[in-house]
N, C-alpha and C. Protein backbone atom coordinates (compact mmCIF):
# COMPACT_ATOMS: atom_id res chain seq x y z
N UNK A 1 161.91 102.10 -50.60
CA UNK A 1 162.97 102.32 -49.62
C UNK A 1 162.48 102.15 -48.18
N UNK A 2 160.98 101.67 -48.09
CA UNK A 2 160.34 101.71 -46.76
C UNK A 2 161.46 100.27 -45.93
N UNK A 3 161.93 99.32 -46.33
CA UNK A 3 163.01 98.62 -46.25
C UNK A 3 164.12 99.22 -45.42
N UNK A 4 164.87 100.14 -45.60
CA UNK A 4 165.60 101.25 -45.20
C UNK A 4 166.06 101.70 -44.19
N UNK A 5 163.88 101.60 -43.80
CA UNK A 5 163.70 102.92 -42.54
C UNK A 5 163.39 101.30 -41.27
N UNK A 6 162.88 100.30 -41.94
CA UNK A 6 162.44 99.22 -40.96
C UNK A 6 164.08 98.37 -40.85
N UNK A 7 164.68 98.81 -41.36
CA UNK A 7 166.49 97.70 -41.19
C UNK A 7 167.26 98.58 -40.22
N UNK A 8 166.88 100.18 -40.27
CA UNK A 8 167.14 101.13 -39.03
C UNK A 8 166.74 100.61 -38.18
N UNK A 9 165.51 100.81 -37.87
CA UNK A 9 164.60 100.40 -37.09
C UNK A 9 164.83 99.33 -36.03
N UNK A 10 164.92 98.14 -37.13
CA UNK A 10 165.38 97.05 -36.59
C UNK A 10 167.28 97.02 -35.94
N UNK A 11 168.09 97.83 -36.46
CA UNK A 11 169.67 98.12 -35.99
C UNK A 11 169.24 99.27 -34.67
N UNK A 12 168.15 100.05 -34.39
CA UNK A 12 168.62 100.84 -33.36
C UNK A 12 167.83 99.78 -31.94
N UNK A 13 166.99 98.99 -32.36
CA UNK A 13 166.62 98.44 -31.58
C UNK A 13 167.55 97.02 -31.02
N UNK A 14 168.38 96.40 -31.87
CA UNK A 14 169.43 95.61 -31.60
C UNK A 14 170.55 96.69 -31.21
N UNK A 15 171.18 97.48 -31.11
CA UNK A 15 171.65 98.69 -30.68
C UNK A 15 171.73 98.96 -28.82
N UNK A 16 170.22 99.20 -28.94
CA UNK A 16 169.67 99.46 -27.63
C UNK A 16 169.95 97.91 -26.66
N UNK A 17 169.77 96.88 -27.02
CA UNK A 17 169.75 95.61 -26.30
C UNK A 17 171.08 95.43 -26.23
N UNK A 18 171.68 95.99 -26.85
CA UNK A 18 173.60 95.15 -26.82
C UNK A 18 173.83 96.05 -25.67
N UNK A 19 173.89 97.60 -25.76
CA UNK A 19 173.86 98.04 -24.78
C UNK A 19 173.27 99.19 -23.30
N UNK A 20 172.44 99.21 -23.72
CA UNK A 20 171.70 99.31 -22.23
C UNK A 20 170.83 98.39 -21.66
N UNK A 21 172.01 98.61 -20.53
CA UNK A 21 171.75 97.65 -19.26
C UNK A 21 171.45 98.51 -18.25
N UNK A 22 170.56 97.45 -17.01
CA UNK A 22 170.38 97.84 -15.52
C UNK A 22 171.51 98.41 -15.04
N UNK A 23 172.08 99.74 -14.30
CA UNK A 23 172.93 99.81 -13.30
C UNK A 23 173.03 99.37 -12.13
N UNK A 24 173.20 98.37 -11.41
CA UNK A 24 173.07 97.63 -10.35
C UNK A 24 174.06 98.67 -9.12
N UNK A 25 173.72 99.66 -8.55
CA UNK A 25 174.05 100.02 -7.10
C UNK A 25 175.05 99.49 -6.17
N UNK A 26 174.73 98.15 -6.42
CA UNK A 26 175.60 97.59 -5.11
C UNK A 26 177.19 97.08 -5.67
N UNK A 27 177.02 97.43 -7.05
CA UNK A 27 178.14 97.15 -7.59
C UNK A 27 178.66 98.11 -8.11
N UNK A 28 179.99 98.42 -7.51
CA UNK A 28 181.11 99.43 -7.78
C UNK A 28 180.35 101.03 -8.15
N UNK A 29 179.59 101.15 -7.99
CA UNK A 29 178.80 101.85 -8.58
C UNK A 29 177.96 102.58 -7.57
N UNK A 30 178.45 104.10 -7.83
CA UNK A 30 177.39 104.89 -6.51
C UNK A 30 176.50 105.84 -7.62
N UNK A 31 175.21 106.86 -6.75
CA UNK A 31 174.13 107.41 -7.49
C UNK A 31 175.28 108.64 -8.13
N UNK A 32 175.87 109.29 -8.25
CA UNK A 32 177.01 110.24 -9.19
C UNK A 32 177.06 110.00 -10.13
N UNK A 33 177.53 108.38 -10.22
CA UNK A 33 178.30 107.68 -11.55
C UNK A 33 177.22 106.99 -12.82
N UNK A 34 175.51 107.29 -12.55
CA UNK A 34 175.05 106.51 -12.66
C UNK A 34 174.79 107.18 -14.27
N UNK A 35 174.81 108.66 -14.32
CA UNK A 35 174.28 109.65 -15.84
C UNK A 35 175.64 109.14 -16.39
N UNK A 36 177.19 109.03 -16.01
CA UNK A 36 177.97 108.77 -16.75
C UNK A 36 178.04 107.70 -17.44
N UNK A 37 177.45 106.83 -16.49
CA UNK A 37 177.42 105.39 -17.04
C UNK A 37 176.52 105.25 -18.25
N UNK A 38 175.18 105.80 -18.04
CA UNK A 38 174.27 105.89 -19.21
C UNK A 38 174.83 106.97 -20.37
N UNK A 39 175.60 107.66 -19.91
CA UNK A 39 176.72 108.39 -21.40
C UNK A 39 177.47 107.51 -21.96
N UNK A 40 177.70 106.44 -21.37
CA UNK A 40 178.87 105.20 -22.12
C UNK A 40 177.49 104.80 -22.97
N UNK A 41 176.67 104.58 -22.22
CA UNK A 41 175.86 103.30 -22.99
C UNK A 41 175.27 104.17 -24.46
N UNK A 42 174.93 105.87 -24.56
CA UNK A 42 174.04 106.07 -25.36
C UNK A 42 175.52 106.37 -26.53
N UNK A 43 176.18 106.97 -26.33
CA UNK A 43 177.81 106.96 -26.77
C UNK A 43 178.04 105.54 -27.40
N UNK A 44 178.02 104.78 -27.05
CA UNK A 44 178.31 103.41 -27.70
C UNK A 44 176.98 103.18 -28.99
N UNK A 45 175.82 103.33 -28.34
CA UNK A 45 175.19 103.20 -29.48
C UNK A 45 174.92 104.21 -30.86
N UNK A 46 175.41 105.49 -29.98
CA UNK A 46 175.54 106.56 -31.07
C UNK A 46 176.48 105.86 -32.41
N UNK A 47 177.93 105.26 -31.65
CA UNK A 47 178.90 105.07 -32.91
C UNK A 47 178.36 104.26 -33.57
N UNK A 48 177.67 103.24 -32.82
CA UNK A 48 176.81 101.95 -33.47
C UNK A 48 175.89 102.50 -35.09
N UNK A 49 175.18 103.63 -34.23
CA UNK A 49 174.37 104.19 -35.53
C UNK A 49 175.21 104.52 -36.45
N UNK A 50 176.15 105.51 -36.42
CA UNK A 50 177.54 106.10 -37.06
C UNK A 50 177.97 105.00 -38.21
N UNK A 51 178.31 104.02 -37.92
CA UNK A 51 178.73 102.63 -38.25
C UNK A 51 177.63 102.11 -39.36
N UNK A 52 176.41 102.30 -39.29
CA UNK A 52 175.10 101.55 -39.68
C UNK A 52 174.96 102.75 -41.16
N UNK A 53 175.11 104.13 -40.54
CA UNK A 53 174.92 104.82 -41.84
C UNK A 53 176.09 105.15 -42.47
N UNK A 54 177.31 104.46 -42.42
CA UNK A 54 178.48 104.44 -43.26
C UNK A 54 178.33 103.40 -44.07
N UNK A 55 177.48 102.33 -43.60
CA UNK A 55 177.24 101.56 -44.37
C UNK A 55 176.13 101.59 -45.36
N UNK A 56 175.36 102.31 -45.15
CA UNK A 56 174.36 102.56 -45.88
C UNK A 56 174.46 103.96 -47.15
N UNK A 57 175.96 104.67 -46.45
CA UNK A 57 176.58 105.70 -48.05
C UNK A 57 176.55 105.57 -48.90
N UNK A 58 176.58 103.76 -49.25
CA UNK A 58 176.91 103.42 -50.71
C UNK A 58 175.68 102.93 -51.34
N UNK A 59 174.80 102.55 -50.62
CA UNK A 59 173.38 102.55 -51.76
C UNK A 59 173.07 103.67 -51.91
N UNK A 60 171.87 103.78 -52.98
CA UNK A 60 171.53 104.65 -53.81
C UNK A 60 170.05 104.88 -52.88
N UNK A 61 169.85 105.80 -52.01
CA UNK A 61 168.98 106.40 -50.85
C UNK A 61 167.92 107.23 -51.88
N UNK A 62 166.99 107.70 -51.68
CA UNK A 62 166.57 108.92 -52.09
C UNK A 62 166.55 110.00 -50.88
N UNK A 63 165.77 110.92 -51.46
CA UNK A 63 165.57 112.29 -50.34
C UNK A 63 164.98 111.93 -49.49
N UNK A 64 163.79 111.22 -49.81
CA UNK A 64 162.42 110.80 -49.10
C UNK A 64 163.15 110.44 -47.84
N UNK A 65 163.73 109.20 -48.19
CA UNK A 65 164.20 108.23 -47.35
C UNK A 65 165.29 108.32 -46.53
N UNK A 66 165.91 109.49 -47.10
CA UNK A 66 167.56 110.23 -46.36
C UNK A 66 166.85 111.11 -44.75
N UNK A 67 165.63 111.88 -45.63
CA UNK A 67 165.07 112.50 -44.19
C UNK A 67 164.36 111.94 -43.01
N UNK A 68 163.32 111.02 -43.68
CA UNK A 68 162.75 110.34 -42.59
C UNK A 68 164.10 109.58 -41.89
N UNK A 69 165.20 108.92 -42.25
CA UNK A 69 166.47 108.35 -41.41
C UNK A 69 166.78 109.13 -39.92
N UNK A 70 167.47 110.57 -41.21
CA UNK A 70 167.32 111.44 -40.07
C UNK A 70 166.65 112.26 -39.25
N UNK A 71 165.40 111.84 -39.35
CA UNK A 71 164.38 111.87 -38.28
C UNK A 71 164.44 111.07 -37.22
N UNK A 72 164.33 110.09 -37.89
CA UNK A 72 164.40 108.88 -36.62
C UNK A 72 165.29 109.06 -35.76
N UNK A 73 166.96 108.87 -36.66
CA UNK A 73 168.39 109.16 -35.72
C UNK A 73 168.22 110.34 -34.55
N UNK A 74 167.69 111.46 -35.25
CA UNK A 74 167.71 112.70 -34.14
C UNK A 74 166.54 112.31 -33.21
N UNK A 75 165.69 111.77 -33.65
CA UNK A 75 164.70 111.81 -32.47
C UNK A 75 164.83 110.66 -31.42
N UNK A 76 165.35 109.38 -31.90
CA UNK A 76 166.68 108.38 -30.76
C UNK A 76 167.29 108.87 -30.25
N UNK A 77 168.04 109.42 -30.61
CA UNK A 77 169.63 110.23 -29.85
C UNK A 77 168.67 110.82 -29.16
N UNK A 78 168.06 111.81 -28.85
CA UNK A 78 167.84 112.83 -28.40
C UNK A 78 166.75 111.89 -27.02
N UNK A 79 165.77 111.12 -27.69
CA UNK A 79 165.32 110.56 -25.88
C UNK A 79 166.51 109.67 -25.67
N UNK A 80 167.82 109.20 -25.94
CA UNK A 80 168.34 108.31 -25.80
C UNK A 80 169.24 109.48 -24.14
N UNK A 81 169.27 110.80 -24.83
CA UNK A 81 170.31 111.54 -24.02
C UNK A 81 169.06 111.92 -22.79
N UNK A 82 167.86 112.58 -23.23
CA UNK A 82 166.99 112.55 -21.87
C UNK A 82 166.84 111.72 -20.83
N UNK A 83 166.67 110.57 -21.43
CA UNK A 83 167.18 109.35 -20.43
C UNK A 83 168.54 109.43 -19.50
N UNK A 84 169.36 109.86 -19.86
CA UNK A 84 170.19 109.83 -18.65
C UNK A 84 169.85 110.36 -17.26
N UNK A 85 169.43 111.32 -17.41
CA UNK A 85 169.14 112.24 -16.27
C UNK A 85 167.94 111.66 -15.61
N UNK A 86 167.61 110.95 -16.07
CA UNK A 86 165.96 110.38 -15.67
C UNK A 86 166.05 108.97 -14.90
């Protein structure tokens, strides 16, 4: 199932490139708006993940491989949300 954890892997990292982007300043865009904006972007990829493990309900997972997932997921999300503020 090491397959599994590297097709995650590989979806949170295509994930991350679709959407987070530079906030460019000079466009429409002042320093306030800038944590909201990075809430769209980690928000979008959250559902992205959401999406990735609905699809993955219907194979046959083990334990092993169910936890290390959600390892990964929580430990993405979680610098994905530190990053805003930063």
């Amino acid at each position: 199932m090491n397959d599994k954890i590297e097709q995650l892997k590989t979806e949170i990292n295509r994930l991350k490139e679709l959407h987070l982007k530079p906030i460019n300043l000079n466009n429409d865009f002042n320093y306030l708006s800038i944590p909201l904006e990075k809430t769209k972007q980690v928000q979008k990829i959250t559902e992205g993940l959401s999406e990735y493990l609905d699809s993955l309900s219907n194979d046959n997972i083990d334990k092993e491989t169910q936890t290390e997932i959600e390892k990964i997921i929580d430990s993405e999300i979680s610098n994905l949300m530190n990053s805003i503020y930063s």
